[in-house]
PDB file of N, CA and C in Angstrom:
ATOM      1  N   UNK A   1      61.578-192.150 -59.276  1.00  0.00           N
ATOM      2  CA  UNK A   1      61.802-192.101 -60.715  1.00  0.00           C
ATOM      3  C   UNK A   1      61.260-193.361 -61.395  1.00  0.00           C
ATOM      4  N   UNK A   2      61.551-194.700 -60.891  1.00  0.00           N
ATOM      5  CA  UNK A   2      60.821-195.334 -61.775  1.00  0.00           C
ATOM      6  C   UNK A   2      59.401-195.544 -61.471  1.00  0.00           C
ATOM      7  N   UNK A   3      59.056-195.302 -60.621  1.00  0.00           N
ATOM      8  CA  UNK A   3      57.043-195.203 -60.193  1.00  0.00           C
ATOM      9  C   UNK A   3      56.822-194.267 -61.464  1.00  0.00           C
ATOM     10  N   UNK A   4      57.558-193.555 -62.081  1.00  0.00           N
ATOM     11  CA  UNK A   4      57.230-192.493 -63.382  1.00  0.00           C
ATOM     12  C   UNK A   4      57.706-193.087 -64.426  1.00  0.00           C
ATOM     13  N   UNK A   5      58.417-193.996 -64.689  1.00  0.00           N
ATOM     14  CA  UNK A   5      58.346-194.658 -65.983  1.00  0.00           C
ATOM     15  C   UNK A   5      57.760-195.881 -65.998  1.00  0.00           C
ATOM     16  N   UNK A   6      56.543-196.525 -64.978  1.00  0.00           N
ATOM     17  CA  UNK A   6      55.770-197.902 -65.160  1.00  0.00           C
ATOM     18  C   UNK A   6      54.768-197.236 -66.086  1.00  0.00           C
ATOM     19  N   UNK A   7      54.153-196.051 -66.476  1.00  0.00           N
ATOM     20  CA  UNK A   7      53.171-195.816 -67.392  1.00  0.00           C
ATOM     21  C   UNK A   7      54.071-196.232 -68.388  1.00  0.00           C
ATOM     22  N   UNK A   8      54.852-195.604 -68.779  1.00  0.00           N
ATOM     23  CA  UNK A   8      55.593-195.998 -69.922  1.00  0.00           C
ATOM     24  C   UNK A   8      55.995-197.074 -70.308  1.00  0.00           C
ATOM     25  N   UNK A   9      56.631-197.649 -69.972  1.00  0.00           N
ATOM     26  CA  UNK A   9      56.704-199.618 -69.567  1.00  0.00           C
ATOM     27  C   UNK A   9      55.791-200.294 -70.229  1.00  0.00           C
ATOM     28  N   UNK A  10      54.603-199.978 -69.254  1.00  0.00           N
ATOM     29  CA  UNK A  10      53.433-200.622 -69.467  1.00  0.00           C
ATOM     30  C   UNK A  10      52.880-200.343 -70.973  1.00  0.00           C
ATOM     31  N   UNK A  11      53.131-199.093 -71.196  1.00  0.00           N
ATOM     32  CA  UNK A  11      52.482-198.914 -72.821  1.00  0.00           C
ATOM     33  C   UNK A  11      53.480-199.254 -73.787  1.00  0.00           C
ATOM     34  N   UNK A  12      54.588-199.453 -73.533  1.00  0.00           N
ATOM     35  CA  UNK A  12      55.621-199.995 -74.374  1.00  0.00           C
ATOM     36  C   UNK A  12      55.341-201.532 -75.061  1.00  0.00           C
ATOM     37  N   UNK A  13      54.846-201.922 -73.353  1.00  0.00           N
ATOM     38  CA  UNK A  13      54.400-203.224 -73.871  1.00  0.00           C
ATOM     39  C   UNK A  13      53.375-203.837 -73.898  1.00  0.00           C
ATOM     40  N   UNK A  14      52.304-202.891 -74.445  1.00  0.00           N
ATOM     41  CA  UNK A  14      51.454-203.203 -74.801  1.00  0.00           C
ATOM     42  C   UNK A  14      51.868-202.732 -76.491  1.00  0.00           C
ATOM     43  N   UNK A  15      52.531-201.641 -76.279  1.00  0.00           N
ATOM     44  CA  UNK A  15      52.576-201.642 -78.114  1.00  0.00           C
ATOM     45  C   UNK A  15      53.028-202.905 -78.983  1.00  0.00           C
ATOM     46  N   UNK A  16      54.110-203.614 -77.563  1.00  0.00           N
ATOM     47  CA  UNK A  16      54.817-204.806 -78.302  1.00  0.00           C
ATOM     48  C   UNK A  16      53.774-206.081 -78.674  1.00  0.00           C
ATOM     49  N   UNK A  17      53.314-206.336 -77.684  1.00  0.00           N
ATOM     50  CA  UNK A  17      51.923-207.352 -78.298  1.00  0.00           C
ATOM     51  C   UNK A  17      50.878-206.910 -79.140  1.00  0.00           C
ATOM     52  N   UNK A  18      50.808-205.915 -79.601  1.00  0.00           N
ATOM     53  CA  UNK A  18      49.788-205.391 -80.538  1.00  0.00           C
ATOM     54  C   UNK A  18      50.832-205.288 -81.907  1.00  0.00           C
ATOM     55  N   UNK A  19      51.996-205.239 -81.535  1.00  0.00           N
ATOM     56  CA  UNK A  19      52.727-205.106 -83.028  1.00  0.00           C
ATOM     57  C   UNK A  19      52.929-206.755 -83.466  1.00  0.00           C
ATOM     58  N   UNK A  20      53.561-207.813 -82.256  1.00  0.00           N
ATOM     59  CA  UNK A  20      53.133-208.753 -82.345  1.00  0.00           C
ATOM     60  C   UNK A  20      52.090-209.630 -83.110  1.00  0.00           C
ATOM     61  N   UNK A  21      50.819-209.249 -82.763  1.00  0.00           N
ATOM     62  CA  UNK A  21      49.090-209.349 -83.363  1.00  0.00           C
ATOM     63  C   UNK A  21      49.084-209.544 -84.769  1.00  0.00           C
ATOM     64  N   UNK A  22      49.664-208.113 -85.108  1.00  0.00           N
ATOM     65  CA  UNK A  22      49.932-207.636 -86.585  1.00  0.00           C
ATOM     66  C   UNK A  22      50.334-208.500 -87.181  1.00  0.00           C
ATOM     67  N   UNK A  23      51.618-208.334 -87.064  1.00  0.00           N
ATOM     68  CA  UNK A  23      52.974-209.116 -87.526  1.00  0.00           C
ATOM     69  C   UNK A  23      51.981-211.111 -87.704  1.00  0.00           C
ATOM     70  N   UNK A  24      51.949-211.420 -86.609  1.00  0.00           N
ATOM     71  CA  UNK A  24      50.781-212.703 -86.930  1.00  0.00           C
ATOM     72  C   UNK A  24      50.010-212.495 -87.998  1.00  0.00           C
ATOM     73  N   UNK A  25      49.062-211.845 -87.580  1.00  0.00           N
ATOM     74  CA  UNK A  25      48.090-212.039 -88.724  1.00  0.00           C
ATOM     75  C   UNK A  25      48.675-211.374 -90.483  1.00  0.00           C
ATOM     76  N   UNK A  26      49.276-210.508 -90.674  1.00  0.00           N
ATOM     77  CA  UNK A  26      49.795-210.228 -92.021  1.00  0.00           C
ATOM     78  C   UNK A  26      50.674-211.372 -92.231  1.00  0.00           C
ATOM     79  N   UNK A  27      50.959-212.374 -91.450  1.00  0.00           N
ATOM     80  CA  UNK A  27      51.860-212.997 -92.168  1.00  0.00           C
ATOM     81  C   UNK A  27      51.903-214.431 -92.296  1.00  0.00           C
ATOM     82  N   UNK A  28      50.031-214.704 -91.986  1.00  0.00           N
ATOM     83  CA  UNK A  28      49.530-215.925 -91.855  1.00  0.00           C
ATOM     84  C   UNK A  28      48.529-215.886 -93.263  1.00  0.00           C
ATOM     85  N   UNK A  29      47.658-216.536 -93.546  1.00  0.00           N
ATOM     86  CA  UNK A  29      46.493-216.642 -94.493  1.00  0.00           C
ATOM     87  C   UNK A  29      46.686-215.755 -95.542  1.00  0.00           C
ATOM     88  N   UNK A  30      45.561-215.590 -95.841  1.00  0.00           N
ATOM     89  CA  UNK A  30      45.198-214.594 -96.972  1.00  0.00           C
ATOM     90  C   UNK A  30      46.196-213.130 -97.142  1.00  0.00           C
ATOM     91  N   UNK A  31      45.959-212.835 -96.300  1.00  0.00           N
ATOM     92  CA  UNK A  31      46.683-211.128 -96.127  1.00  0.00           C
ATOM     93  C   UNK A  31      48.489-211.662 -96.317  1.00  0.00           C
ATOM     94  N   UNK A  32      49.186-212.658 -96.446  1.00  0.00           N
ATOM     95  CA  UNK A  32      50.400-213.261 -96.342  1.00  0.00           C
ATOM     96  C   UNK A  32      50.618-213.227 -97.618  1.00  0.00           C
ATOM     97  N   UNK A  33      49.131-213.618 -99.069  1.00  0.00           N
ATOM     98  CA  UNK A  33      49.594-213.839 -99.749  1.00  0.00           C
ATOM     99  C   UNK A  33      49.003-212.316-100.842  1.00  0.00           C
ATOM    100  N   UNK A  34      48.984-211.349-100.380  1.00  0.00           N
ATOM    101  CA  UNK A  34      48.943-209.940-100.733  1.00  0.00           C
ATOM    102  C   UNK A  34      50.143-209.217-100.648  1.00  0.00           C
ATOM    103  N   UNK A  35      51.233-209.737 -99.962  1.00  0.00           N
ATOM    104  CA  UNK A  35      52.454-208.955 -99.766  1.00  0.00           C
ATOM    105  C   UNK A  35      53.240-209.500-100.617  1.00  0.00           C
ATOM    106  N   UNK A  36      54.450-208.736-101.019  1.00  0.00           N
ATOM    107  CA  UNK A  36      55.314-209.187-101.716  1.00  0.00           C
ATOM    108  C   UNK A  36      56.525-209.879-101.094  1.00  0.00           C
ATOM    109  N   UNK A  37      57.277-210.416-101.552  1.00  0.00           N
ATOM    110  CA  UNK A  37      58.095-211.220-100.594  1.00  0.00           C
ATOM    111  C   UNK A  37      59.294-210.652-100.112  1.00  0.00           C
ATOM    112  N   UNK A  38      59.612-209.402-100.394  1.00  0.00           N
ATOM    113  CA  UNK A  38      60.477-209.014 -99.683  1.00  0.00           C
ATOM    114  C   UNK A  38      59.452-208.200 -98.637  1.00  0.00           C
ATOM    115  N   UNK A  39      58.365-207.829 -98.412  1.00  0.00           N
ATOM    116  CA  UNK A  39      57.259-207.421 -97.040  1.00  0.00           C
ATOM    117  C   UNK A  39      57.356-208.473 -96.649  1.00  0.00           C
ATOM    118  N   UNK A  40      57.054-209.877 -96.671  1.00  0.00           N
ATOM    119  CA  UNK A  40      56.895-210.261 -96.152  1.00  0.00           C
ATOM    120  C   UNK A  40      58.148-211.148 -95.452  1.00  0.00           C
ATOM    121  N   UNK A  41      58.981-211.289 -95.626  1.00  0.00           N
ATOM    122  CA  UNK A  41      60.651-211.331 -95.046  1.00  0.00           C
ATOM    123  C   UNK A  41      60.509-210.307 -94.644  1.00  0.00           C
ATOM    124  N   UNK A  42      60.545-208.694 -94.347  1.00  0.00           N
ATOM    125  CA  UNK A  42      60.744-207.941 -93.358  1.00  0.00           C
ATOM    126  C   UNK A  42      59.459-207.861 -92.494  1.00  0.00           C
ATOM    127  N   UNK A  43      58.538-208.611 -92.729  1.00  0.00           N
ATOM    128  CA  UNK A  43      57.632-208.425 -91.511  1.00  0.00           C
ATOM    129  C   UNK A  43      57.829-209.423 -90.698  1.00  0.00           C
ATOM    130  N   UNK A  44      58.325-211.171 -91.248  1.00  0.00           N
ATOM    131  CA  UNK A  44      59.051-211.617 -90.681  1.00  0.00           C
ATOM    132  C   UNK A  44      59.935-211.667 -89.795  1.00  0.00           C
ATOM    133  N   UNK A  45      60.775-210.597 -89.945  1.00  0.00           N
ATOM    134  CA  UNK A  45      61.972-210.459 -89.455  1.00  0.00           C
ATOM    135  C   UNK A  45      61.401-210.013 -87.897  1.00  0.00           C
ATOM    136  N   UNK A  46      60.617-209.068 -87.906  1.00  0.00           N
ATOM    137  CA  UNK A  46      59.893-208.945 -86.542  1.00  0.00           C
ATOM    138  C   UNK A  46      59.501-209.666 -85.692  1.00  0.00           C
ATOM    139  N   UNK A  47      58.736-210.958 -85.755  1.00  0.00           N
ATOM    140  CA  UNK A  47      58.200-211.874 -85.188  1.00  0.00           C
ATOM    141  C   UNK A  47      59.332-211.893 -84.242  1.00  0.00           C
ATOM    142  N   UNK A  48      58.338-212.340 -82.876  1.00  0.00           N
ATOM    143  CA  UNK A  48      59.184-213.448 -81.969  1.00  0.00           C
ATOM    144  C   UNK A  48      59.485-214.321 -81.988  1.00  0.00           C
ATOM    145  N   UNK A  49      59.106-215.331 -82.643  1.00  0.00           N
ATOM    146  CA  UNK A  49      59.059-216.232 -82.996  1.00  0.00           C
ATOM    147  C   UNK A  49      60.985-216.316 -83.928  1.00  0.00           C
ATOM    148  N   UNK A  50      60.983-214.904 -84.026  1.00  0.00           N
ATOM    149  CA  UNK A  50      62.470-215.198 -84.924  1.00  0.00           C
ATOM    150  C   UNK A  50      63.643-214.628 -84.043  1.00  0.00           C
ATOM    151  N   UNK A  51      64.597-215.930 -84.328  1.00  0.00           N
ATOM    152  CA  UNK A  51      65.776-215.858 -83.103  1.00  0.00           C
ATOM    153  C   UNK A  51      66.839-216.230 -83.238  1.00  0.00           C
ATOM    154  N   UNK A  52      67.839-215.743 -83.171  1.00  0.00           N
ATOM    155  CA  UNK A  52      69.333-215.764 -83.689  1.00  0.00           C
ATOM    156  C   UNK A  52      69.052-215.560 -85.131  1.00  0.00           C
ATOM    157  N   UNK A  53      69.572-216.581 -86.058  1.00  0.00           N
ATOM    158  CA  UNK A  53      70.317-216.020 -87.187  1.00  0.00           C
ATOM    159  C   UNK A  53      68.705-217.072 -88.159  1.00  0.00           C
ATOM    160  N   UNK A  54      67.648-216.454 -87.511  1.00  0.00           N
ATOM    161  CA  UNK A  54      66.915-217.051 -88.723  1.00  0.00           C
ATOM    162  C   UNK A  54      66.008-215.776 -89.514  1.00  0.00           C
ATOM    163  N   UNK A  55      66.712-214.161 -89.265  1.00  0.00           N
ATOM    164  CA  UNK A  55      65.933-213.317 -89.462  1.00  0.00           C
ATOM    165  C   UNK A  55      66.668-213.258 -91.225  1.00  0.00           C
ATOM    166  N   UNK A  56      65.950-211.965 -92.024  1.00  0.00           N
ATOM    167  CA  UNK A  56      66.591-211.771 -93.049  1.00  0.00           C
ATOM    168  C   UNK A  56      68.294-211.213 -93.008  1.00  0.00           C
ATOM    169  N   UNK A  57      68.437-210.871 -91.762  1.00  0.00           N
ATOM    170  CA  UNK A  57      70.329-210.699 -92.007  1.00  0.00           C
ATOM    171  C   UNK A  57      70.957-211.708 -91.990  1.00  0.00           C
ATOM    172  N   UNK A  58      70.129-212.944 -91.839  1.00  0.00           N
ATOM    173  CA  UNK A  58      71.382-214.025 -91.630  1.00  0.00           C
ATOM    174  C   UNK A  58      70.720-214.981 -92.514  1.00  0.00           C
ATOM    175  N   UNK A  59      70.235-214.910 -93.580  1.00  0.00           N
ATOM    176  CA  UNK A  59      69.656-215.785 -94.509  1.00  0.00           C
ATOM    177  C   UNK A  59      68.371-216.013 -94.787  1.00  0.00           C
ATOM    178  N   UNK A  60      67.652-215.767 -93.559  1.00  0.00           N
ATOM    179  CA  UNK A  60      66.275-216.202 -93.629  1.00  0.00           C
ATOM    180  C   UNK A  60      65.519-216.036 -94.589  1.00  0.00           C
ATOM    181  N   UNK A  61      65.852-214.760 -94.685  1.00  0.00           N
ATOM    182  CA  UNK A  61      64.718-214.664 -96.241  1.00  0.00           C
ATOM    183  C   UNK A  61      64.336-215.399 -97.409  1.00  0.00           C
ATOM    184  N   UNK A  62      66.100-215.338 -97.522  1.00  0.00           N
ATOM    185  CA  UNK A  62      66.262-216.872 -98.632  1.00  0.00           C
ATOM    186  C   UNK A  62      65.608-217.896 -98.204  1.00  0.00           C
ATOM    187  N   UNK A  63      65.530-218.161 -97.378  1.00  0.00           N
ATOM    188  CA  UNK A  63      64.960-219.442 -96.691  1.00  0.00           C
ATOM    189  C   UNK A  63      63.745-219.289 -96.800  1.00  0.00           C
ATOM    190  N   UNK A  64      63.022-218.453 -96.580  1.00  0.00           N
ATOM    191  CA  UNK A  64      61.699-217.918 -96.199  1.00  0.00           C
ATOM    192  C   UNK A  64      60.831-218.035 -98.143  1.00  0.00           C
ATOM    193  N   UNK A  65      61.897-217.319 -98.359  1.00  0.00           N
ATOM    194  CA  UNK A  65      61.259-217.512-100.092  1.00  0.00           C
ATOM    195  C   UNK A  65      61.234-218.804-100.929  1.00  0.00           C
ATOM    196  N   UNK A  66      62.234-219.502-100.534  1.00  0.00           N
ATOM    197  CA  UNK A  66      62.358-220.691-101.131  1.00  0.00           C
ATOM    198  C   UNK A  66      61.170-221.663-100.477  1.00  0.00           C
ATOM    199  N   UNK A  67      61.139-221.368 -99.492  1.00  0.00           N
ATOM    200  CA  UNK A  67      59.580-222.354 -98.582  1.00  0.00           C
ATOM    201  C   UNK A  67      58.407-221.719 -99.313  1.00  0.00           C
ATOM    202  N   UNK A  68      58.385-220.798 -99.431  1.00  0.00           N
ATOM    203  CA  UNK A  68      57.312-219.874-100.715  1.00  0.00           C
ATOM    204  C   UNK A  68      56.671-220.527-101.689  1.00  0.00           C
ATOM    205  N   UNK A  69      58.044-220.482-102.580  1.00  0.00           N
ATOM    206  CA  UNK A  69      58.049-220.674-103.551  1.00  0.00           C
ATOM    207  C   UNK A  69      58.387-221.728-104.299  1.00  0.00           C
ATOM    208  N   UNK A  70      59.060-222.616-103.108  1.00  0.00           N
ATOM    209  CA  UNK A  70      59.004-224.435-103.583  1.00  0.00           C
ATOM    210  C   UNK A  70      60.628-224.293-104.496  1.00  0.00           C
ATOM    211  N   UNK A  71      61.257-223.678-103.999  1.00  0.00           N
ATOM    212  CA  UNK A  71      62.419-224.066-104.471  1.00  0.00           C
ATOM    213  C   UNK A  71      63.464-224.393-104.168  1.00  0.00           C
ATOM    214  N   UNK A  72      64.223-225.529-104.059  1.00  0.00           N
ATOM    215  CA  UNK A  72      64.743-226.507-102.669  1.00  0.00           C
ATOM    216  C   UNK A  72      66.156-226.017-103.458  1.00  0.00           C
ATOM    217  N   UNK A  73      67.317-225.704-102.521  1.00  0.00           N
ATOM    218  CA  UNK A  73      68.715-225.561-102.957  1.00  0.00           C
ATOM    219  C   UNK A  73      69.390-226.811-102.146  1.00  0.00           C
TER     220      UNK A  73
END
């Protein structure tokens, strides 16, 4: 049984580094500043890079917009 789910596995995670890719590049340069800021807090929220409580359920966003947008609380 699992010799029949390593195809699957394997394409799972390849979807994950290609969603990964994405998620990078929309949310770096140019294409970062085409989204609106709540896209771009939920594309955020995806990254690996994001861990424990720095996604948009636990504030981040706020956080994320205020680094944006230069507005220090």
């Amino acid at each position: 049984m699992a010799q029949e789910l390593d195809p699957i596995v394997e394409a799972l995670a390849q979807a994950r580094l290609n969603l990964n890719a994405a998620v990078e590049g929309m949310t770096t340069g140019a294409a970062a500043s085409k989204l609106s800021d709540a896209q771009l807090s939920r594309l955020k929220a995806l990254s690996d890079q994001n861990t424990g409580c720095q996604n948009s359920g636990c504030g981040g966003a706020e956080a994320a917009l205020r680094d944006k947008t230069g507005i220090i609380k």
